[in-house]
Protein backbone atom coordinates (compact mmCIF):
# COMPACT_ATOMS: atom_id res chain seq x y z
CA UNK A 1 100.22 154.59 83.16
CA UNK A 2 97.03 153.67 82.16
CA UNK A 3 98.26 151.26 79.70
CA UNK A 4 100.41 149.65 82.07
CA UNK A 5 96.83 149.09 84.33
CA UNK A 6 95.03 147.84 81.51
CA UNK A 7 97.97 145.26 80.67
CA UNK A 8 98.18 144.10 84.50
CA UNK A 9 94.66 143.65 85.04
CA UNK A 10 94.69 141.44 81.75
CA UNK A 11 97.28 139.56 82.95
CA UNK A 12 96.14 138.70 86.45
CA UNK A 13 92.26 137.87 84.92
CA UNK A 14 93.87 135.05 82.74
CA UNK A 15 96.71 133.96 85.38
CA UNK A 16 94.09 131.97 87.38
CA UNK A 17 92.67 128.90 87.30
CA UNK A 18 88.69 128.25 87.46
CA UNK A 19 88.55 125.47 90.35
CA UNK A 20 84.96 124.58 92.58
CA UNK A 21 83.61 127.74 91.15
CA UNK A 22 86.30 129.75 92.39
CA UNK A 23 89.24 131.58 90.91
CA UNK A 24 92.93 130.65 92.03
CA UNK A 25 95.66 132.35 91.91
CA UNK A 26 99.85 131.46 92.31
CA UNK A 27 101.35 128.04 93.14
CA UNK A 28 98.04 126.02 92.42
CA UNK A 29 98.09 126.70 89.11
CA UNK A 30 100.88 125.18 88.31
CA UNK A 31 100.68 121.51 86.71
CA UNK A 32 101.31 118.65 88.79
CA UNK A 33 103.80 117.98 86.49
CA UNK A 34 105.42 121.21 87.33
CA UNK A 35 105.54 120.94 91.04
CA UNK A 36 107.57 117.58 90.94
CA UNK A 37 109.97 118.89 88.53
CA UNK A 38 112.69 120.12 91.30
CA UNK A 39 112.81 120.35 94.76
CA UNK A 40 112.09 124.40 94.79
CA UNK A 41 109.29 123.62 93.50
CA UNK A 42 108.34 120.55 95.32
CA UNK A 43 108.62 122.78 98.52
CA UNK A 44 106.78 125.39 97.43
CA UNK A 45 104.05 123.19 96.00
CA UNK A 46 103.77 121.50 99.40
CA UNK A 47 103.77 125.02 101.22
CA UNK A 48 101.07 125.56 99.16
CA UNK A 49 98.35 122.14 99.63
CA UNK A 50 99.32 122.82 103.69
CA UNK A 51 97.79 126.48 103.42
CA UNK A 52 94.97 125.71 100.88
CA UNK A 53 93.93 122.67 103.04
CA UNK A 54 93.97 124.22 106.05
CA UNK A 55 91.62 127.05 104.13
CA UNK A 56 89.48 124.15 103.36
CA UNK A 57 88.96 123.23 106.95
CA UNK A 58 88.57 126.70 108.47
CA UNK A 59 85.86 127.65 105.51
CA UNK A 60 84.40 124.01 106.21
CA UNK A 61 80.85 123.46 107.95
CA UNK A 62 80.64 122.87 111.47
CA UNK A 63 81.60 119.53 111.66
CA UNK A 64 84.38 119.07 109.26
CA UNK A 65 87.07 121.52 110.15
CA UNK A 66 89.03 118.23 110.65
CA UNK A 67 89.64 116.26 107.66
CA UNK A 68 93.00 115.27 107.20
CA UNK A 69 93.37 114.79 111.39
CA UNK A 70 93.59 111.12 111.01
CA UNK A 71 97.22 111.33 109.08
CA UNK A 72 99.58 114.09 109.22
CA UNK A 73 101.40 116.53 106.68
CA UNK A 74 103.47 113.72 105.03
CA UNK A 75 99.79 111.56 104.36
CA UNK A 76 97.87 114.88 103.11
CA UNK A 77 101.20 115.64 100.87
CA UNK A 78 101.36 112.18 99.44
CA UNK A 79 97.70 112.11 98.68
CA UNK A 80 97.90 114.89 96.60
CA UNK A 81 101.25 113.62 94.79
CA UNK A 82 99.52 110.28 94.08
CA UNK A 83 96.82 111.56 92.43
CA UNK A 84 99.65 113.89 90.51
CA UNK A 85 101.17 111.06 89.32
CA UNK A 86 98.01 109.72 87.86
CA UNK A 87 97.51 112.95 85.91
CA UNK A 88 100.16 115.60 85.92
CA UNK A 89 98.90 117.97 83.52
CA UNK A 90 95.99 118.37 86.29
CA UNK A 91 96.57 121.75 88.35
CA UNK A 92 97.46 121.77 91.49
CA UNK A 93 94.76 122.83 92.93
CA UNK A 94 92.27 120.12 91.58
CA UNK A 95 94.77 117.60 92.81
CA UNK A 96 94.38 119.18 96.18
CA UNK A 97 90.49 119.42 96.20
CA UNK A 98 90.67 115.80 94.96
CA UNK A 99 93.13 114.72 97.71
CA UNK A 100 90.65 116.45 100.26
CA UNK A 101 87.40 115.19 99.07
CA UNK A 102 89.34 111.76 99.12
CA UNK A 103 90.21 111.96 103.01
CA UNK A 104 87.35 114.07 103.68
CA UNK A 105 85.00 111.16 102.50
CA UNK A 106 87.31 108.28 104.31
CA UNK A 107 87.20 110.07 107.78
CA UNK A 108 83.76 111.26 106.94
CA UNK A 109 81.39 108.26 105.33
CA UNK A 110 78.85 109.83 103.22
CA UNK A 111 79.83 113.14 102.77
CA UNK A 112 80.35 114.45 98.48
């Protein structure tokens, strides 16, 4: 049993990726390449920038729980899938922090 421990905590330490100082887990590791492969994945991938944006926002300072608010799902989704396109062995997550600091600074002037 203890083995088994040992083996799953390895597993999970090295099954995130190292994004804005944080470590990820699941769907935004995946390669950008990887979430426009098929449609399941498409759809989960875009389940997945909807929650981890709007994590950005609540987590944001006073101020900026907002960014995105001057598009909608479909403009936050194809922000992220644009910048995929430019690099899909990027994660997902960077292309989603990357989307958001792109919209964030657009409805925001000035902010990093």
């Amino acid at each position: 049993m203890r083995k088994i421990a040992i083996i799953a905590a390895l597993l999970l330490t090295t099954a995130g990726a190292h994004a804005e100082g944080a470590w990820a887990v699941g769907r935004g590791n995946d390669s950008c390449a990887t979430w426009l492969s098929s449609p399941a994945n498409e759809i989960a991938g875009v389940d997945y920038i909807l929650g981890f944006w709007t994590g950005l926002n609540i987590a944001a300072p006073t101020g900026f729980h907002g960014v995105g608010s001057t598009t909608d799902n479909a403009g936050i989704v194809g922000e992220v899938r644009r910048l995929c396109r430019l690099s899909p062995s990027s994660s997902l997550i960077v292309a989603s922090m990357s989307a958001y600091r792109l919209i964030r600074e657009r409805e925001f002037p000035g902010t990093k």
